[in-house]
N, C-alpha and C. Protein backbone atom coordinates (compact mmCIF):
# COMPACT_ATOMS: atom_id res chain seq x y z
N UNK A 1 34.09 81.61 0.93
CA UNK A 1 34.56 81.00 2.16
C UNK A 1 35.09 82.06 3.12
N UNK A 2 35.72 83.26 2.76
CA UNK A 2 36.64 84.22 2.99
C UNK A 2 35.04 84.65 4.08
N UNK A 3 34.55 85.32 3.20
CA UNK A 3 33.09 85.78 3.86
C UNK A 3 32.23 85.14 5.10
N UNK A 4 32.39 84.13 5.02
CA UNK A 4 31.29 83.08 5.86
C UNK A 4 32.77 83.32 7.09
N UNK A 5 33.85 82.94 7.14
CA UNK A 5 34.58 83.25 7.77
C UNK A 5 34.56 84.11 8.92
N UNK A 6 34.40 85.54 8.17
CA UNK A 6 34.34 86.45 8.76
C UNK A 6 33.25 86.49 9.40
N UNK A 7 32.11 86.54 8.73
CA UNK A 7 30.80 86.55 9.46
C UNK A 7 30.80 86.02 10.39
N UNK A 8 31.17 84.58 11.02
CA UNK A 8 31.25 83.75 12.17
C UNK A 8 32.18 84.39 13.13
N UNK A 9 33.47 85.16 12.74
CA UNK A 9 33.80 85.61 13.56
C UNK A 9 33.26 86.95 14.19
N UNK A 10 32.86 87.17 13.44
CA UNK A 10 32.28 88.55 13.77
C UNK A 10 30.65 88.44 14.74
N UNK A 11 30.19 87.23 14.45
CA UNK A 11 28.87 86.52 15.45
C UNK A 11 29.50 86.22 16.39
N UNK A 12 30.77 85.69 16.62
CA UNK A 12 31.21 85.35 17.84
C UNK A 12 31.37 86.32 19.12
N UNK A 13 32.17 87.50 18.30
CA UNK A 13 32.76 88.38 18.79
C UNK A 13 30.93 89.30 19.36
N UNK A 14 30.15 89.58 19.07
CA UNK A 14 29.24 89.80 19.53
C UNK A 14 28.26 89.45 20.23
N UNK A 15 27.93 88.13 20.25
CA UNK A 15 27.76 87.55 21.40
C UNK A 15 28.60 87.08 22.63
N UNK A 16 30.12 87.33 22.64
CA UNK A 16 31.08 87.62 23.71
C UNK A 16 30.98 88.66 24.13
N UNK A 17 30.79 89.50 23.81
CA UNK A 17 30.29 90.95 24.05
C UNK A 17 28.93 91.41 24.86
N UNK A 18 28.31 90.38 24.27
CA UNK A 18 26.75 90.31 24.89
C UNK A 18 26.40 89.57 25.97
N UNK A 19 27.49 88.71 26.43
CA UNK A 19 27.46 88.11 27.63
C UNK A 19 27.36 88.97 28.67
N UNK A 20 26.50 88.22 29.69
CA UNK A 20 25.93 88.93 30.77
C UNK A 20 26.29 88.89 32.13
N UNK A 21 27.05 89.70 33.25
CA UNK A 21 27.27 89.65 34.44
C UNK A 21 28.26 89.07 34.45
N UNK A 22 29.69 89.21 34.12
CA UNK A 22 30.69 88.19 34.18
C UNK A 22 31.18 88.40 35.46
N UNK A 23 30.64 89.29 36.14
CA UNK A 23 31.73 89.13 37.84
C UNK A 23 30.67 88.99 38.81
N UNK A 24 31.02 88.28 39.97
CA UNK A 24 30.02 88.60 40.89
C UNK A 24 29.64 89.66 41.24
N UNK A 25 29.78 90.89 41.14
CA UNK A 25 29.50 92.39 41.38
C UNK A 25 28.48 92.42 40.51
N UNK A 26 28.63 92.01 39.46
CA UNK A 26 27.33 92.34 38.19
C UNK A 26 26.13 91.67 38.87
N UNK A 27 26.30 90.24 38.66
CA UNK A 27 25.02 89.01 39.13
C UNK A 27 24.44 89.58 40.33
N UNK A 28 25.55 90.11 41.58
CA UNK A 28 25.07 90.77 42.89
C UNK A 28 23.97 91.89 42.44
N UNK A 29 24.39 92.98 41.35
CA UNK A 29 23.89 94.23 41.22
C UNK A 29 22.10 93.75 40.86
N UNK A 30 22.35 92.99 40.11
CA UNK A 30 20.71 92.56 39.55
C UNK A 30 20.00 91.21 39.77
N UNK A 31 20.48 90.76 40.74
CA UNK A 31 19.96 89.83 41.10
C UNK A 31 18.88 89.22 41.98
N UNK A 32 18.10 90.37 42.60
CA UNK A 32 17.17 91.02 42.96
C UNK A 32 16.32 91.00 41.67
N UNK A 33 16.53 91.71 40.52
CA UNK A 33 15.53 92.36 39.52
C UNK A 33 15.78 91.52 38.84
N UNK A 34 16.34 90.43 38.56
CA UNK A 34 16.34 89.57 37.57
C UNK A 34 15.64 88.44 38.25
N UNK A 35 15.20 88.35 39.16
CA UNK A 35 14.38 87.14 39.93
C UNK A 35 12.57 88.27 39.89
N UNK A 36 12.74 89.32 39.80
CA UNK A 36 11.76 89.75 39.75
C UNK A 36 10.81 90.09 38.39
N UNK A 37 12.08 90.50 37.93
CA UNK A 37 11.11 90.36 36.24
C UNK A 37 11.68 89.64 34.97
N UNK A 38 12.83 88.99 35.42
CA UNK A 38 12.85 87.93 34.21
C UNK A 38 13.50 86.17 34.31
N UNK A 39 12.59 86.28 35.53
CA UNK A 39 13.09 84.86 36.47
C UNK A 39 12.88 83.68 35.18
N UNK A 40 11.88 83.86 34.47
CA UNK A 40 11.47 82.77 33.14
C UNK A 40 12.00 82.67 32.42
N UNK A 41 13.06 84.02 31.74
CA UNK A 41 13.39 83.49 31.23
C UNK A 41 14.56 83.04 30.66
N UNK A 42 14.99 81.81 29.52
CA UNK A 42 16.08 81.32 29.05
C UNK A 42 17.47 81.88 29.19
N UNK A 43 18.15 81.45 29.74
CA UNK A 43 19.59 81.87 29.79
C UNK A 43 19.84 81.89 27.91
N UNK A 44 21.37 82.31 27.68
CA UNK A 44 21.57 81.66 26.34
C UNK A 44 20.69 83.18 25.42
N UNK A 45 21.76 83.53 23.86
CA UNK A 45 21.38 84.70 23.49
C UNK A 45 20.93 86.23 23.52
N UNK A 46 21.28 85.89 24.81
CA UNK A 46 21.04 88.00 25.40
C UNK A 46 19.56 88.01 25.81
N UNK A 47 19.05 86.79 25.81
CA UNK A 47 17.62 87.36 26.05
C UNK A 47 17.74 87.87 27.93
N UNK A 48 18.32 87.50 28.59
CA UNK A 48 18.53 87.88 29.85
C UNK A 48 18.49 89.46 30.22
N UNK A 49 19.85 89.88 29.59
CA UNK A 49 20.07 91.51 28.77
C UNK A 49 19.01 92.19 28.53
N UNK A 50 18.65 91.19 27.48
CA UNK A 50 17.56 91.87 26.71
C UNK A 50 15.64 92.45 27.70
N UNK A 51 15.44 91.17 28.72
CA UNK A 51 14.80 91.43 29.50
C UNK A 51 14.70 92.39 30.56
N UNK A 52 15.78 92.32 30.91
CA UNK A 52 16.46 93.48 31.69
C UNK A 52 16.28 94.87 31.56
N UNK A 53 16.96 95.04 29.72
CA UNK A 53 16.58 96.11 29.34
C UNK A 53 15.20 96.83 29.54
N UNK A 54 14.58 95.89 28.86
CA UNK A 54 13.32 95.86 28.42
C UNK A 54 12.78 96.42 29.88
N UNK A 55 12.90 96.31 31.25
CA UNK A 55 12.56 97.14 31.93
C UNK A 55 13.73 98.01 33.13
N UNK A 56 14.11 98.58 32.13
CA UNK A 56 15.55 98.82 32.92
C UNK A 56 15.31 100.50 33.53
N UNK A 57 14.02 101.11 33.59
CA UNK A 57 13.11 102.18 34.43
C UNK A 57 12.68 101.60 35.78
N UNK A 58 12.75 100.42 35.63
CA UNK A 58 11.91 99.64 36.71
C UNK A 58 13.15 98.93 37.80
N UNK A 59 14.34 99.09 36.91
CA UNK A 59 15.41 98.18 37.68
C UNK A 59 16.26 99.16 39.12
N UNK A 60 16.91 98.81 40.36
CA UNK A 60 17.46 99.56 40.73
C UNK A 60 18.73 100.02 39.92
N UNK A 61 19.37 101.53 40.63
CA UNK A 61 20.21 102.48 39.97
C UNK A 61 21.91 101.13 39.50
N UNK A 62 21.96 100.34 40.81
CA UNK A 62 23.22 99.99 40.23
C UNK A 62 22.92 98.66 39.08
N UNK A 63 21.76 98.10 39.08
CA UNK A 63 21.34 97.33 37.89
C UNK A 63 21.43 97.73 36.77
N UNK A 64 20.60 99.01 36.76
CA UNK A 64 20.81 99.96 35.27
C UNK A 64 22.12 100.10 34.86
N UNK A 65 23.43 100.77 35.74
CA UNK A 65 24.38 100.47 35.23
C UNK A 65 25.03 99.16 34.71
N UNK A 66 24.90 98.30 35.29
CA UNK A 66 25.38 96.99 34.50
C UNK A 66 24.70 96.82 33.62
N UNK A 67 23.09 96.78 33.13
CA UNK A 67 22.34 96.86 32.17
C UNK A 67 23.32 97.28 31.35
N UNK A 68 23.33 99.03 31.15
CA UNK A 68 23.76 99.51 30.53
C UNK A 68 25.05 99.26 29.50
N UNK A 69 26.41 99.32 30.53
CA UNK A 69 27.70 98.50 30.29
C UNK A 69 27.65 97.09 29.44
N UNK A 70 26.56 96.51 29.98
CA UNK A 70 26.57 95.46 28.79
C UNK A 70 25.47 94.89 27.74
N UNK A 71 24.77 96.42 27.36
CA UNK A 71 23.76 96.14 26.35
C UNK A 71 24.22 96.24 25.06
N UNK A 72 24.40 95.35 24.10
CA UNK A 72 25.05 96.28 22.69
C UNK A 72 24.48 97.28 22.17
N UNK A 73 25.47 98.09 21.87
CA UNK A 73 24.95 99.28 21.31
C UNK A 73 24.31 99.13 19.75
């Protein structure tokens, strides 16, 4: 029980972490490139992040930084 415990907290704590754009400065920075290359898809699980990443050569300079800041390492 001790275990499962932890584990959940520890899923929590990483997908709080993995949340995306929490200020308007962030949403502002990529919101341009997120209508451009990952307008499809699903909010919910980092896939947003994760899209992002996924072309984050292609994103402008202040996108990449928020990319960055909130990709898990």
């Amino acid at each position: 029980m001790r275990i499962a415990l932890s584990v959940l907290f520890l899923a929590t704590q990483v997908t709080a972490n993995a949340a995306f754009a929490q200020t308007a400065a962030e949403r502002e920075a990529c919101q341009s490139d997120y209508e451009k290359f990952c307008k499809g898809v699903e909010q919910g699980g980092g896939r947003i992040i994760k899209c992002l990443n996924d072309h984050l050569s292609d994103l402008t300079p202040q996108c990449q930084k928020v990319v960055k800041e909130n990709t898990p390492q």
